[in-house]
PDB file of N, CA and C in Angstrom:
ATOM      1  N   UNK A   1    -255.196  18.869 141.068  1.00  0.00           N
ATOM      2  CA  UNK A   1    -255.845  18.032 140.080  1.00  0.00           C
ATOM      3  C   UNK A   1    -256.063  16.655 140.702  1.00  0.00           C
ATOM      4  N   UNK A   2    -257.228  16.145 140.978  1.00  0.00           N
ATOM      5  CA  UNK A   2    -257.356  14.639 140.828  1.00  0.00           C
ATOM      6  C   UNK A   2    -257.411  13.473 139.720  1.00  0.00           C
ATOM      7  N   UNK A   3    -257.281  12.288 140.469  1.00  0.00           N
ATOM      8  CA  UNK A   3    -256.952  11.477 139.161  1.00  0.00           C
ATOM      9  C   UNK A   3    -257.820  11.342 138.515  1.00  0.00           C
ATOM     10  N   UNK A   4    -259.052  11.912 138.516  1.00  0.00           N
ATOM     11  CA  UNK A   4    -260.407  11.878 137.418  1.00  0.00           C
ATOM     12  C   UNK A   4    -259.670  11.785 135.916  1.00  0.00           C
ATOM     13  N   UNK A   5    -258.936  12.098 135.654  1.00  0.00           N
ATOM     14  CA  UNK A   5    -258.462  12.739 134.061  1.00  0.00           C
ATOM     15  C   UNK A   5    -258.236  11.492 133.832  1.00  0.00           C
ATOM     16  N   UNK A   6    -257.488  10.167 134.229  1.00  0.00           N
ATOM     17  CA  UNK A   6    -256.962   8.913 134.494  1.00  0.00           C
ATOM     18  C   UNK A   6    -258.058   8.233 133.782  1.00  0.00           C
ATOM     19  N   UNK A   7    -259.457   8.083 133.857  1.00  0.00           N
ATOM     20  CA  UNK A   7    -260.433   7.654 133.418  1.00  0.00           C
ATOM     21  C   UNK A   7    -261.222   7.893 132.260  1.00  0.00           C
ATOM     22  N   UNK A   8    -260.474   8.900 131.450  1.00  0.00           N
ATOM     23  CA  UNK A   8    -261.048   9.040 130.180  1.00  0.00           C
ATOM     24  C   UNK A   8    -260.630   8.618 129.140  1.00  0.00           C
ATOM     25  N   UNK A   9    -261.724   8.535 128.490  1.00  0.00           N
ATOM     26  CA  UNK A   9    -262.002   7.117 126.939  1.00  0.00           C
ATOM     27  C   UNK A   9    -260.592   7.330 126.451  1.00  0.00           C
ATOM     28  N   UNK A  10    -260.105   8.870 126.383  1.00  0.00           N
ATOM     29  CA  UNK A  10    -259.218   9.046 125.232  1.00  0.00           C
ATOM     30  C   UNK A  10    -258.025   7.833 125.581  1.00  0.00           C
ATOM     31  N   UNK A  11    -257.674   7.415 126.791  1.00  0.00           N
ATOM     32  CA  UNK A  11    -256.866   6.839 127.579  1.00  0.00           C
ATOM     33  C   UNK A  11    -256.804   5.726 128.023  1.00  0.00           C
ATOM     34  N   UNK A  12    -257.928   4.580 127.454  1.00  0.00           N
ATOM     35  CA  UNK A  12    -258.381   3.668 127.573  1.00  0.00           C
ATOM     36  C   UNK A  12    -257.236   2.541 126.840  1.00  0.00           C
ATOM     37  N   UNK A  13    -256.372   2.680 126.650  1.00  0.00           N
ATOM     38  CA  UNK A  13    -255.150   1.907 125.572  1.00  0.00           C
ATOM     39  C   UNK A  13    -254.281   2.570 125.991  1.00  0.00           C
ATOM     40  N   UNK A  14    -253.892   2.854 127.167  1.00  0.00           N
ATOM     41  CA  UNK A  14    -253.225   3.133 128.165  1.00  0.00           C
ATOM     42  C   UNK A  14    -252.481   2.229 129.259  1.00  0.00           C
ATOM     43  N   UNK A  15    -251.899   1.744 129.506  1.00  0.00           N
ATOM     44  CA  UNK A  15    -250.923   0.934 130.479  1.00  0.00           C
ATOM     45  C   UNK A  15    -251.477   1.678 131.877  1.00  0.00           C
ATOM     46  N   UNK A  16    -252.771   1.007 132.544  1.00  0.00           N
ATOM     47  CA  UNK A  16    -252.826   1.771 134.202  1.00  0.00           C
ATOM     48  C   UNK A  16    -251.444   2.230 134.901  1.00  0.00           C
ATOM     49  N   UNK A  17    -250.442   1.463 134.612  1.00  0.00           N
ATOM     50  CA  UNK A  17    -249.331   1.375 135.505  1.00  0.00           C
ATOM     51  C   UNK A  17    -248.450   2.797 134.802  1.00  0.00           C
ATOM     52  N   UNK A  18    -248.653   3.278 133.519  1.00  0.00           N
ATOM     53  CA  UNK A  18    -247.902   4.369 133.220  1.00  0.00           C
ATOM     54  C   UNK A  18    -248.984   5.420 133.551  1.00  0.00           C
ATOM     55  N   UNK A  19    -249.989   5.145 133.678  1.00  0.00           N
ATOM     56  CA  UNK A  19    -251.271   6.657 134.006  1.00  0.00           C
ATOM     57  C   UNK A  19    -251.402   6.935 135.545  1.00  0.00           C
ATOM     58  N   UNK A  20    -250.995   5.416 136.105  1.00  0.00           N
ATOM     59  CA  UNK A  20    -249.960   5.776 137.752  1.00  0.00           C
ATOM     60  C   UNK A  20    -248.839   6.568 138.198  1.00  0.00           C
ATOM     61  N   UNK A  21    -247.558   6.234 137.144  1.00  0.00           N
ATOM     62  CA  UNK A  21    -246.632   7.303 136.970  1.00  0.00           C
ATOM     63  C   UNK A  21    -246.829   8.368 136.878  1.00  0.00           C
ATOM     64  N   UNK A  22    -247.627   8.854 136.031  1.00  0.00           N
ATOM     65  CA  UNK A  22    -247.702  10.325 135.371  1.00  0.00           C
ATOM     66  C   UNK A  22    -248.466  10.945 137.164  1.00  0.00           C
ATOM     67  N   UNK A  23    -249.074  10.350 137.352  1.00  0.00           N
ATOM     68  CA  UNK A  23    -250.209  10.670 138.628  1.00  0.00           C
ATOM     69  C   UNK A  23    -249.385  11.018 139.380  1.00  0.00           C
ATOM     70  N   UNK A  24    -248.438  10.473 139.951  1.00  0.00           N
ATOM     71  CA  UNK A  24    -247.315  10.553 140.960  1.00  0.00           C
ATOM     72  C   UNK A  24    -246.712  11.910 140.515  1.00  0.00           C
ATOM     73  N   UNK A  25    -246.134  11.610 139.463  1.00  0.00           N
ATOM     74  CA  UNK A  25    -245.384  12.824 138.854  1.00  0.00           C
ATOM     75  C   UNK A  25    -246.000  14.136 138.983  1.00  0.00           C
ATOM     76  N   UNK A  26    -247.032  14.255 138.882  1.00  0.00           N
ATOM     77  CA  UNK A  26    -248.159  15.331 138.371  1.00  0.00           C
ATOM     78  C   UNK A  26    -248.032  15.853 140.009  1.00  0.00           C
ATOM     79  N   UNK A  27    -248.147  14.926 140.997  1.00  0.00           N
ATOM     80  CA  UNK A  27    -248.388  14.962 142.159  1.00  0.00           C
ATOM     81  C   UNK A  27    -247.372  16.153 142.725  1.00  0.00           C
ATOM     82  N   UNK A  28    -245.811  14.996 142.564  1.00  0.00           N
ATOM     83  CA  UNK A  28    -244.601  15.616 143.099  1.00  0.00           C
ATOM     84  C   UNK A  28    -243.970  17.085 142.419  1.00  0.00           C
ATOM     85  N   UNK A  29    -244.563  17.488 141.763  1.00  0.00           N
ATOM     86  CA  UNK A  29    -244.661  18.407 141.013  1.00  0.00           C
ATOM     87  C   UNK A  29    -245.061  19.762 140.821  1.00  0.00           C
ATOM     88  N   UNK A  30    -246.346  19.361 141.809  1.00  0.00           N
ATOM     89  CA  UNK A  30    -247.181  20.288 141.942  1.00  0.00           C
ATOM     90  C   UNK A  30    -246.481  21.724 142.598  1.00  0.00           C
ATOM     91  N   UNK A  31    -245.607  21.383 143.504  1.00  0.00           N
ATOM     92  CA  UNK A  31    -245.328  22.540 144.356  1.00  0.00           C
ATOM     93  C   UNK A  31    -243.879  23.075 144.241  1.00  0.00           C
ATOM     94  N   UNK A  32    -243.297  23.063 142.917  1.00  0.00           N
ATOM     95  CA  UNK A  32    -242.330  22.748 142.452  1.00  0.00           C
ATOM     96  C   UNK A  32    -242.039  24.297 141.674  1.00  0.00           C
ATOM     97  N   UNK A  33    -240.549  25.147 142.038  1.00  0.00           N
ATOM     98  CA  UNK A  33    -240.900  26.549 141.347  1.00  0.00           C
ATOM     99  C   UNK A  33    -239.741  26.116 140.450  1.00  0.00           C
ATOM    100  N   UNK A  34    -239.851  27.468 139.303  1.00  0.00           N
ATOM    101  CA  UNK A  34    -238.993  27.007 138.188  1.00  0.00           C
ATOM    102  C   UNK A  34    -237.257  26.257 138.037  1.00  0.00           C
ATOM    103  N   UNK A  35    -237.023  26.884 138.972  1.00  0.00           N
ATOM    104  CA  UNK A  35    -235.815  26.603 138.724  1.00  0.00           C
ATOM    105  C   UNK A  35    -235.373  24.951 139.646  1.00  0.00           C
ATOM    106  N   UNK A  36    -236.627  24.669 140.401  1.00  0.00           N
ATOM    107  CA  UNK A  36    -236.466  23.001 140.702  1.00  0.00           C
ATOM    108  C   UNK A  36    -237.095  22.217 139.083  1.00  0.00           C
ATOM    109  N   UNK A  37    -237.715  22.891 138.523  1.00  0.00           N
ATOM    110  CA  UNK A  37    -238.496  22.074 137.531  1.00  0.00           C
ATOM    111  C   UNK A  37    -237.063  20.895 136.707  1.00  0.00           C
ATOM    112  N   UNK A  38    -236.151  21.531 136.275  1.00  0.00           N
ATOM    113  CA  UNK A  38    -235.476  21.013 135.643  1.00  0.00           C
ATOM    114  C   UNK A  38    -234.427  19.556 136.144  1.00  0.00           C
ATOM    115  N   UNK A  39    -234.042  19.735 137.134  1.00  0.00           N
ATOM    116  CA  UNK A  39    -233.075  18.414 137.729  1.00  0.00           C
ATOM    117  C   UNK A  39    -234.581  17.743 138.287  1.00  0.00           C
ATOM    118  N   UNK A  40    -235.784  18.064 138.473  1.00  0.00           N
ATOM    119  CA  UNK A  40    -236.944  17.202 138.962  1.00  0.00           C
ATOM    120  C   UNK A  40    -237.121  16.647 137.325  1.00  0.00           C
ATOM    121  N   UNK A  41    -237.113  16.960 136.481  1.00  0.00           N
ATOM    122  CA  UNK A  41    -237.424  16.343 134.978  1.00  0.00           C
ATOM    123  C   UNK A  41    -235.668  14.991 134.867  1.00  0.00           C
ATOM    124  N   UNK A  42    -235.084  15.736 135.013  1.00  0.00           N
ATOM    125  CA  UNK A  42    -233.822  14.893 134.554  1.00  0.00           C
ATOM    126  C   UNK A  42    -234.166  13.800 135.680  1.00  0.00           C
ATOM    127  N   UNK A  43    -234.672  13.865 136.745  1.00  0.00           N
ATOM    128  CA  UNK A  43    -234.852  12.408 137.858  1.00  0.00           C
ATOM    129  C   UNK A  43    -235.852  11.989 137.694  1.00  0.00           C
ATOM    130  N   UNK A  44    -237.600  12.347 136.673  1.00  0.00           N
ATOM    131  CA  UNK A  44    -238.016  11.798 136.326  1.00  0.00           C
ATOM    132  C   UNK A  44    -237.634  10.993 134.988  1.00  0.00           C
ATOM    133  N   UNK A  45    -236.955  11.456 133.960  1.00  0.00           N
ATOM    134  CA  UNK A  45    -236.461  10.779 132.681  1.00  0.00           C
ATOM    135  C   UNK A  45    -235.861   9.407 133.669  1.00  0.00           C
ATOM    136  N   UNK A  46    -234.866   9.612 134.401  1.00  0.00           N
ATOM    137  CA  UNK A  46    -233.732   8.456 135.136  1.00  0.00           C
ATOM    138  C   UNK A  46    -234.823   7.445 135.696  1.00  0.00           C
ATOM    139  N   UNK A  47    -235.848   7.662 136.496  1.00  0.00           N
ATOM    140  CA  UNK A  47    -236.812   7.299 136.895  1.00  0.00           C
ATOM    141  C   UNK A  47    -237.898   6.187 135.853  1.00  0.00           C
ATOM    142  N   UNK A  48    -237.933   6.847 134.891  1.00  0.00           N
ATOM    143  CA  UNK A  48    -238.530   6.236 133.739  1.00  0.00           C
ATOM    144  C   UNK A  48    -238.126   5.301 133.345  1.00  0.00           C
ATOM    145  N   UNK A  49    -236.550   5.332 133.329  1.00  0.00           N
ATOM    146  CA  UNK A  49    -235.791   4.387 132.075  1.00  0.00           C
ATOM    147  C   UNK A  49    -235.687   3.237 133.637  1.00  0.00           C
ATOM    148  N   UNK A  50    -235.546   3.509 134.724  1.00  0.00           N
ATOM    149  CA  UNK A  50    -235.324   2.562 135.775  1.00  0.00           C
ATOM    150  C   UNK A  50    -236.414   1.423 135.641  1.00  0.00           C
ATOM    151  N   UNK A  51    -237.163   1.838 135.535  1.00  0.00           N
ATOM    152  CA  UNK A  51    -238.418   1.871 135.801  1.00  0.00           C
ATOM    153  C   UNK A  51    -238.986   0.898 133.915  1.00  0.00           C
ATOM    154  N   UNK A  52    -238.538   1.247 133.239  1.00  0.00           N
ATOM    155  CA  UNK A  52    -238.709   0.900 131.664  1.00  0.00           C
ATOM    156  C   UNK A  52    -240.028   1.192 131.286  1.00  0.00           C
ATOM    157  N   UNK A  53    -240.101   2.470 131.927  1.00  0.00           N
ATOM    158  CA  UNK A  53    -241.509   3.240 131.263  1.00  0.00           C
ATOM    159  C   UNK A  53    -241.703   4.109 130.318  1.00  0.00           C
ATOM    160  N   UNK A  54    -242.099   3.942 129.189  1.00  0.00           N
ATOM    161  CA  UNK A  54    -241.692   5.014 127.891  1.00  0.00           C
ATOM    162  C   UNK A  54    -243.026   5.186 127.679  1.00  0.00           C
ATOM    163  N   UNK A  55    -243.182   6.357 126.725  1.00  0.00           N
ATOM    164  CA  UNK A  55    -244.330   6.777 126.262  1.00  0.00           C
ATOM    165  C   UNK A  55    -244.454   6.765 124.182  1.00  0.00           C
ATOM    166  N   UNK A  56    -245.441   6.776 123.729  1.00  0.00           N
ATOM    167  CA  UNK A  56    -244.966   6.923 122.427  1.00  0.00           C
ATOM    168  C   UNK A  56    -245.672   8.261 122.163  1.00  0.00           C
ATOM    169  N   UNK A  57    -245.202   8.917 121.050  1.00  0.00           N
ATOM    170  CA  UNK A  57    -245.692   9.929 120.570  1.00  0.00           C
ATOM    171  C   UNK A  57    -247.500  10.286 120.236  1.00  0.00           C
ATOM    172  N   UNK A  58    -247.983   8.637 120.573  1.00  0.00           N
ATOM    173  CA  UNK A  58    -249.623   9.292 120.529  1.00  0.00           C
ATOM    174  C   UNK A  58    -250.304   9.127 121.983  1.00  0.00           C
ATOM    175  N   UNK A  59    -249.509   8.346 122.609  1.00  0.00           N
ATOM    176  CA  UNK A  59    -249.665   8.451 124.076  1.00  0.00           C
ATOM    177  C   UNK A  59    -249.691   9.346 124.855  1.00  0.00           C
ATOM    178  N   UNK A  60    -248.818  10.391 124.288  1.00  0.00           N
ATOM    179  CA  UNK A  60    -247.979  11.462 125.008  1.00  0.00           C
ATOM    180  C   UNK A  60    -249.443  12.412 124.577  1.00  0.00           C
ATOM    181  N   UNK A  61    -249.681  12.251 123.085  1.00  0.00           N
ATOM    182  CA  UNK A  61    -250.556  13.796 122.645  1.00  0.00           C
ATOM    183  C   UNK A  61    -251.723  13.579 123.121  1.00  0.00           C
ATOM    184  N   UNK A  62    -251.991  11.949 123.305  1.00  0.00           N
ATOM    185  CA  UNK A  62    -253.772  12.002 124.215  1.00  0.00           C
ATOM    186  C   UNK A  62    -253.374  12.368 125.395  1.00  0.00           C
ATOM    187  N   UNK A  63    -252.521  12.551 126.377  1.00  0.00           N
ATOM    188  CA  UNK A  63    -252.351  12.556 127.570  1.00  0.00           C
ATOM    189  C   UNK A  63    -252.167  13.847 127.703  1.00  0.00           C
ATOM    190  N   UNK A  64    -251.856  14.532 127.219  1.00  0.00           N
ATOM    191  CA  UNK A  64    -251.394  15.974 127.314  1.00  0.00           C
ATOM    192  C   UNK A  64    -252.889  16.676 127.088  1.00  0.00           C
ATOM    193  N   UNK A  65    -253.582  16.200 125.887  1.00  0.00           N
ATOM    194  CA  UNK A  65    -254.465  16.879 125.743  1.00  0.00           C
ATOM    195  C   UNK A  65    -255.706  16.454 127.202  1.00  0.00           C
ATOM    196  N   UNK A  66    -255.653  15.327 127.463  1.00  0.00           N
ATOM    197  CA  UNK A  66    -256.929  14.616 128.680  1.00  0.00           C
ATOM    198  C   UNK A  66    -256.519  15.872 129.971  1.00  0.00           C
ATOM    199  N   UNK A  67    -255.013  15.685 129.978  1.00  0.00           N
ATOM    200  CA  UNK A  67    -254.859  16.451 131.590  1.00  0.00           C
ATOM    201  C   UNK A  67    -255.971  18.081 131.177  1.00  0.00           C
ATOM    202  N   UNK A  68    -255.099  18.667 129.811  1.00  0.00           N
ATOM    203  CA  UNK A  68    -255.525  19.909 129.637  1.00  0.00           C
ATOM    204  C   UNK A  68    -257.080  20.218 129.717  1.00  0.00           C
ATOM    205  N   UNK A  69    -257.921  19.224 130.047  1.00  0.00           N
ATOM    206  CA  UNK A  69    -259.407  19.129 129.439  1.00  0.00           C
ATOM    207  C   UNK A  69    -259.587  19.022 131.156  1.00  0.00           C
ATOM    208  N   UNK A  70    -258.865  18.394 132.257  1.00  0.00           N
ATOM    209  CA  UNK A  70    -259.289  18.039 133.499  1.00  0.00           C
ATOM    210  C   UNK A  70    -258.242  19.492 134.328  1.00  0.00           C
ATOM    211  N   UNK A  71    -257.465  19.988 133.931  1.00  0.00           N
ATOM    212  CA  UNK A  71    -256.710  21.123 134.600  1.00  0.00           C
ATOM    213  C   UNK A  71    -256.880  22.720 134.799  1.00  0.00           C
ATOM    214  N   UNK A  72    -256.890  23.115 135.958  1.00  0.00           N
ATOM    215  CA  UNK A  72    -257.241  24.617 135.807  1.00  0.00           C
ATOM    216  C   UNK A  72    -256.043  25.584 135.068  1.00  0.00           C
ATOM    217  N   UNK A  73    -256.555  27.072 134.743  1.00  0.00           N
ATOM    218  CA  UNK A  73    -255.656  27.276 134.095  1.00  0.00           C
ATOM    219  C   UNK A  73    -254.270  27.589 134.577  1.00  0.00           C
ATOM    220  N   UNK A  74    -254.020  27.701 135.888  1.00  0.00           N
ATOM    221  CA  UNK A  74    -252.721  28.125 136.480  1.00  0.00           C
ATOM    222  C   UNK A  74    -251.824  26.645 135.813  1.00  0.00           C
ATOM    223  N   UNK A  75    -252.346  25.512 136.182  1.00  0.00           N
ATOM    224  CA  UNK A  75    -252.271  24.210 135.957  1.00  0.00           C
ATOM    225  C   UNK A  75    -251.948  23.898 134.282  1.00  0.00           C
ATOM    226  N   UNK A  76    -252.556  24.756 133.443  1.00  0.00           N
ATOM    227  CA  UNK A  76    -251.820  24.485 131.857  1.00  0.00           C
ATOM    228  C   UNK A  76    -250.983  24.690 132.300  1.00  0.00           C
ATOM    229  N   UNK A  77    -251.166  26.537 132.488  1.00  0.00           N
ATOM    230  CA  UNK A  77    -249.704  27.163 132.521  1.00  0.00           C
ATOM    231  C   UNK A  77    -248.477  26.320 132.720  1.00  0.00           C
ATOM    232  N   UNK A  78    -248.615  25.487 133.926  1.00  0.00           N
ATOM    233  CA  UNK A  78    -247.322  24.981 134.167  1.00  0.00           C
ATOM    234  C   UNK A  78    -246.940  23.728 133.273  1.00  0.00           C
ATOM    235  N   UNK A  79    -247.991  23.214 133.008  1.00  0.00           N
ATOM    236  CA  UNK A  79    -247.922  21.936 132.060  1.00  0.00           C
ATOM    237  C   UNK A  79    -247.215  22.593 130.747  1.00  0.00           C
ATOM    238  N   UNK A  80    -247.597  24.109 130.152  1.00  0.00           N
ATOM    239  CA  UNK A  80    -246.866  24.733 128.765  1.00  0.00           C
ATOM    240  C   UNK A  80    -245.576  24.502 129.245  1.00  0.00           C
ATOM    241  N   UNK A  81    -245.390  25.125 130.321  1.00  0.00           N
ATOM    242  CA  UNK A  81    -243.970  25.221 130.565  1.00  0.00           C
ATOM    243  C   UNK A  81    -242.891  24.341 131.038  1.00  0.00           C
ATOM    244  N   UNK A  82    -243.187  23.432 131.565  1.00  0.00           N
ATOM    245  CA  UNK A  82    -242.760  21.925 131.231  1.00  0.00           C
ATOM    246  C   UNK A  82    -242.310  21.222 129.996  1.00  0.00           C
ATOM    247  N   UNK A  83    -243.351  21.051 129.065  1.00  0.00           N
ATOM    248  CA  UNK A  83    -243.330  20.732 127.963  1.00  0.00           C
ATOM    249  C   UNK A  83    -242.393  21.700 126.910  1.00  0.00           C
ATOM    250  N   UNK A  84    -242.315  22.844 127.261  1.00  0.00           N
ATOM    251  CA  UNK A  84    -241.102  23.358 126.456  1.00  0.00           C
ATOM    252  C   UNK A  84    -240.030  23.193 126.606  1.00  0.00           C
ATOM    253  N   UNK A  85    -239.810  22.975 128.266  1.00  0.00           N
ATOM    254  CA  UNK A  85    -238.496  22.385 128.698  1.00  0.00           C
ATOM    255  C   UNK A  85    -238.098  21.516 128.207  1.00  0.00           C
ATOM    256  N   UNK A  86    -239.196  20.398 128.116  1.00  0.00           N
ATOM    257  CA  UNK A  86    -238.999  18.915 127.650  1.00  0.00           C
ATOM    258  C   UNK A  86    -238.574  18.959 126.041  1.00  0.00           C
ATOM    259  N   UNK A  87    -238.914  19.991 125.596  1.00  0.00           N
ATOM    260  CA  UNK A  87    -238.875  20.297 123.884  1.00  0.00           C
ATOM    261  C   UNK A  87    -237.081  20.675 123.574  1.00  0.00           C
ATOM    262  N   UNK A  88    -236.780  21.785 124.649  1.00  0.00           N
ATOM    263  CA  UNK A  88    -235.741  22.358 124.510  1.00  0.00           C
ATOM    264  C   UNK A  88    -234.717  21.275 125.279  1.00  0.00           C
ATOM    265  N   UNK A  89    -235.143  20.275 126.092  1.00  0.00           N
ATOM    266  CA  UNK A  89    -233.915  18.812 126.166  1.00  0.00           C
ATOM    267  C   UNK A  89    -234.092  17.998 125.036  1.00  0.00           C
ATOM    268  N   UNK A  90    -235.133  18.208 123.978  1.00  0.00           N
ATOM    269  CA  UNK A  90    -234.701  17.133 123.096  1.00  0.00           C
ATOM    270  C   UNK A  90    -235.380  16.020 123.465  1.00  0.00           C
ATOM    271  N   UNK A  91    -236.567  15.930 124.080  1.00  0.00           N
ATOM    272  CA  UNK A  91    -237.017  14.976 124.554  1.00  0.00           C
ATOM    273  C   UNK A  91    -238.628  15.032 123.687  1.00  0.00           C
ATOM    274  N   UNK A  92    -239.013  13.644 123.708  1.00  0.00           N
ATOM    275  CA  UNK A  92    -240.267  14.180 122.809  1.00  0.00           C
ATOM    276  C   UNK A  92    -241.623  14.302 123.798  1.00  0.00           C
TER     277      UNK A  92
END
């Protein structure tokens, strides 16, 4: 995925510097099989709070939906499965 997705309207009330993060993330990520997914999430959360980068709950749903609109489908796939992880830590 390139950072094209980074540039859409929906995302425009967006902090560049958190649509940088996610970019990185998205990045380091990419090549990542299931069972790294999880301590790679717990060092991005640690990462975040270092960092004092939070997201809010409508941030999160335009962003989720922009990637899904710029991502192939192997690429949901992994984004579903992430996000359930993130569901099943209790994280929003």
């Amino acid at each position: 995925m390139t950072n094209d997705w980074m540039k859409d309207e929906a995302l425009k009330g967006i902090d560049p510097y958190k649509l940088e993060f996610l970019q990185a993330l998205v990045f380091e990520s990419s090549n990542l099989g299931r069972e790294q997914m999880l301590p790679f999430l717990m060092a991005v959360a640690k990462r975040g709070q270092e960092k004092k980068i939070s997201f809010s709950d409508q941030e999160m749903d335009a962003i989720i939906s922009v990637l899904k609109k710029h991502a192939s489908p192997e690429e949901i796939g992994k984004m579903e499965k992430v996000l359930a992880m993130r569901s099943r830590m209790g994280m929003r």
